[in-house]
Protein backbone atom coordinates (compact mmCIF):
# COMPACT_ATOMS: atom_id res chain seq x y z
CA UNK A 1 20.41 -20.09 -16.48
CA UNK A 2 16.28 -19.69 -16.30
CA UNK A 3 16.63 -16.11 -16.98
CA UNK A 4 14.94 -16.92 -20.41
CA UNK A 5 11.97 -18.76 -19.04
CA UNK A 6 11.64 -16.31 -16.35
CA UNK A 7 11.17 -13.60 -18.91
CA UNK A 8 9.04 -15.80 -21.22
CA UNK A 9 6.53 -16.50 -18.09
CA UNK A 10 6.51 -12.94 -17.01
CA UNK A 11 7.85 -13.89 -13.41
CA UNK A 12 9.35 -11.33 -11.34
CA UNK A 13 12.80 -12.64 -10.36
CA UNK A 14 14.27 -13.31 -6.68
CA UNK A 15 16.13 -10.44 -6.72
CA UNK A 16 13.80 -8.07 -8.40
CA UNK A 17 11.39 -8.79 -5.61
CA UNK A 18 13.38 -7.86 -2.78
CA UNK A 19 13.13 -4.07 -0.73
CA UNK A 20 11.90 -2.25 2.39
CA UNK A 21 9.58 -4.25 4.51
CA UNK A 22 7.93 -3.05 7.34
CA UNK A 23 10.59 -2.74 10.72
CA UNK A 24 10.39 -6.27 12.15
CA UNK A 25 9.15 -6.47 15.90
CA UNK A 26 5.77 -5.47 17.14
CA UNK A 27 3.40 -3.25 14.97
CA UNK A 28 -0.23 -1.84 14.89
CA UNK A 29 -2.25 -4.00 13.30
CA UNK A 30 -5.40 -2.69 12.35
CA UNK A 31 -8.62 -4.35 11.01
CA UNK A 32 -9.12 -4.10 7.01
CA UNK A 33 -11.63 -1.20 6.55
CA UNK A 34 -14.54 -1.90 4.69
CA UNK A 35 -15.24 1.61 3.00
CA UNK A 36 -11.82 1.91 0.80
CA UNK A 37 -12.71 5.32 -0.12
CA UNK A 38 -12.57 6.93 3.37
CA UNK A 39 -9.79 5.23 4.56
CA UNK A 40 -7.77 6.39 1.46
CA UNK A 41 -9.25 9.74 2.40
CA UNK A 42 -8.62 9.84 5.77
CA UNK A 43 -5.04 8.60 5.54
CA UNK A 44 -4.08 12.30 5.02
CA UNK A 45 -4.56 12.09 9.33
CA UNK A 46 -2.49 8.79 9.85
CA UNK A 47 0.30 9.59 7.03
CA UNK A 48 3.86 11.85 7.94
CA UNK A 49 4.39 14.78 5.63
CA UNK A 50 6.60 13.69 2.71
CA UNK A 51 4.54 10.23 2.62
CA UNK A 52 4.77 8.06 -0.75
CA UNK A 53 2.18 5.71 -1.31
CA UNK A 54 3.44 2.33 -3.17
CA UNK A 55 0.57 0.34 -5.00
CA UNK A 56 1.04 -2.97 -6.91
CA UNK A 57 -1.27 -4.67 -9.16
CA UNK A 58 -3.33 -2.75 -10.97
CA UNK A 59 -5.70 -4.33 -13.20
CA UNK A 60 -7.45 -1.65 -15.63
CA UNK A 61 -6.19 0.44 -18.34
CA UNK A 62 -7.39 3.55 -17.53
CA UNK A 63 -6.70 3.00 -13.56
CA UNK A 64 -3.37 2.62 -15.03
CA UNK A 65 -3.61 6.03 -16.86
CA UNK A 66 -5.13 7.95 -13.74
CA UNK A 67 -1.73 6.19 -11.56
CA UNK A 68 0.70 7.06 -14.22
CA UNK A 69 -0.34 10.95 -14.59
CA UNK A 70 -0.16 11.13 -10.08
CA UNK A 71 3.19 8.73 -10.11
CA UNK A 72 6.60 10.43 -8.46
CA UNK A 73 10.27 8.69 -9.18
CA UNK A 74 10.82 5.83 -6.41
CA UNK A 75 12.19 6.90 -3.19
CA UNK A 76 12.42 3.78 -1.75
CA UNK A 77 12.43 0.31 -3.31
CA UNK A 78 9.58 -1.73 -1.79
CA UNK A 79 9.37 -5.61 -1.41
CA UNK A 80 7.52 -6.91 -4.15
CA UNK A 81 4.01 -9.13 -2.96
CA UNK A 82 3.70 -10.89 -6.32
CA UNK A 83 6.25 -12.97 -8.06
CA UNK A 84 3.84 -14.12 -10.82
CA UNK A 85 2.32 -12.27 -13.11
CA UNK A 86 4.58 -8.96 -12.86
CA UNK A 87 2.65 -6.51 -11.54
CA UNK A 88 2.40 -2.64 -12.33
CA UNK A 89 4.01 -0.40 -9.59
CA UNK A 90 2.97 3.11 -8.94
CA UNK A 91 4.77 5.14 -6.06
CA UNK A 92 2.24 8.05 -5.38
CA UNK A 93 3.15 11.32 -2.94
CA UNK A 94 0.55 10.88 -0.48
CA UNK A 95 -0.59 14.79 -0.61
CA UNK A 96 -4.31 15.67 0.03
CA UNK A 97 -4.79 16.38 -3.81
CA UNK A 98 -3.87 12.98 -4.66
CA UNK A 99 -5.07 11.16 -1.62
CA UNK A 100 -9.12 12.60 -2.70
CA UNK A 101 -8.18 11.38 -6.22
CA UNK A 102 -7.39 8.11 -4.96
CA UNK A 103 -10.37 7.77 -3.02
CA UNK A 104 -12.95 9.32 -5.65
CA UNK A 105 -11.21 6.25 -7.65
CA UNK A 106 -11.78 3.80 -5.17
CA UNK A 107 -15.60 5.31 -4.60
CA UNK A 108 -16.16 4.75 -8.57
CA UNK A 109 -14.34 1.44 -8.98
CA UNK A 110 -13.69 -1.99 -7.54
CA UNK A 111 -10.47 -2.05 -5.26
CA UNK A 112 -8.66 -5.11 -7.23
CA UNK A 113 -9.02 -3.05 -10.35
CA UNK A 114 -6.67 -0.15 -8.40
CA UNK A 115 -4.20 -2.44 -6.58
CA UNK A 116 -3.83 -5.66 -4.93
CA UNK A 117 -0.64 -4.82 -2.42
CA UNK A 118 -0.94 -1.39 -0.85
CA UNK A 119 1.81 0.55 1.32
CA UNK A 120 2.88 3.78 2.59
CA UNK A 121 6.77 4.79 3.34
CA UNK A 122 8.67 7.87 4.48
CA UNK A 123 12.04 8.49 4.03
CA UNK A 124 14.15 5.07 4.05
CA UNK A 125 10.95 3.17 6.21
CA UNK A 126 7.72 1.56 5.49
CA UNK A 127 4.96 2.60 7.72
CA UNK A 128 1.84 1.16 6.52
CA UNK A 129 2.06 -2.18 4.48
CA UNK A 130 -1.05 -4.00 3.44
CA UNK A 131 -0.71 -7.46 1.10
CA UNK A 132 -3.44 -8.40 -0.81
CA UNK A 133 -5.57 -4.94 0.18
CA UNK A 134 -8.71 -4.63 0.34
CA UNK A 135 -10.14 -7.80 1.22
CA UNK A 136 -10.49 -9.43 4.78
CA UNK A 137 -6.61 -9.10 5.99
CA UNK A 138 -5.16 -7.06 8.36
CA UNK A 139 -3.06 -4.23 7.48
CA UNK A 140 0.53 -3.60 9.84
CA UNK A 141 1.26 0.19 10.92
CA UNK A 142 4.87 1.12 12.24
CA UNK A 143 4.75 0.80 15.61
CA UNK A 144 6.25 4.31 16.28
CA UNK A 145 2.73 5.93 15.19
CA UNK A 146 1.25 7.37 18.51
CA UNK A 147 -1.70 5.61 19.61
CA UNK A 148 -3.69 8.74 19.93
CA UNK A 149 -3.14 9.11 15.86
CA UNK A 150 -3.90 5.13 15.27
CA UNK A 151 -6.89 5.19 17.61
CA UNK A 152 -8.21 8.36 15.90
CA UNK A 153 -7.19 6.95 12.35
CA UNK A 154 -9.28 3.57 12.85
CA UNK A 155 -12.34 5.04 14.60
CA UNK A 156 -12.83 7.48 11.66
CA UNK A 157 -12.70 4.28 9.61
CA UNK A 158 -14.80 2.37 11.68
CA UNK A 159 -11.83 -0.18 12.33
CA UNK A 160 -10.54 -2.13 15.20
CA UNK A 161 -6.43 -2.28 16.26
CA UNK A 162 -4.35 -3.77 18.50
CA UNK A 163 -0.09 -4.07 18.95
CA UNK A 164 0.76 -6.99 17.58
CA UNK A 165 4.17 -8.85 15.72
CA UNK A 166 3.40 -8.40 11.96
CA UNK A 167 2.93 -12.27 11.44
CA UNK A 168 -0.06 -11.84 13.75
């Protein structure tokens, strides 16, 4: 019935927004990092081969153009974080040539101009998910990642973690 409007207003319906979430239960929770550029870098270290990055939101045209030329077909439809405006999505293979891209991009340009939800999944799971990336709040890890490869992940970031439920 509100199809119309919905188009009109440019909001993302209910069932457009559903997908993979990160596994419910406990999780790693790590600290946001506040040098984008190495953590993009270093997630190379954290990341399972066969990775796919999923970023939502970007803001600039030729961020846009850089995304669309490194973009793969979907593996895995993620949960949408923004209902309102629709947002651009880019799924990205998480290789080490486009993981130095990435963080060359985030080195030369604001965050929010790249994406404002940021998540990693393998296969039919998300392992990393990260809403509204890149500022102060905490981004959730599976909680099958060894420790060792957390703890090594978030020192070379200079972050904290902890196990944690993902509301947390």
């Amino acid at each position: 019935m509100w199809g119309w409007l919905t188009t009109l207003l440019g909001i993302v319906p209910r069932e457009e927004r559903d997908g993979a979430t990160l596994a419910p239960g406990p999780c790693w929770c790590m600290t946001a990092p506040q040098d984008h550029a190495l953590f993009v870098a270093k997630l190379h270290d954290l990341l399972p081969a066969g990775s796919i990055l999923f970023l939502e939101g970007s803001s600039s045209a030729a961020v846009n153009k850089i995304l669309e030329a490194r973009a793969v077909q979907p593996k895995l439809r993620i949960a949408r974080g923004t209902a309102w405006p629709r947002q651009l999505l880019f799924h990205i293979a998480a290789t080490r040539e486009n993981l130095a891209e990435l963080a060359a991009l985030f080195a030369a340009r604001h965050a929010c101009e790249i994406c404002v939800h940021f998540h990693a999944y393998v296969d039919s799971r998300v392992i990393l998910q990260w809403h509204d990336a890149f500022g102060h709040d905490p981004l959730h890890l599976a909680a099958d990642i060894p420790e060792p490869r957390v703890r090594a992940f978030c020192e070379s970031c200079r972050c904290s973690y902890k196990l944690s439920p993902p509301d947390q």
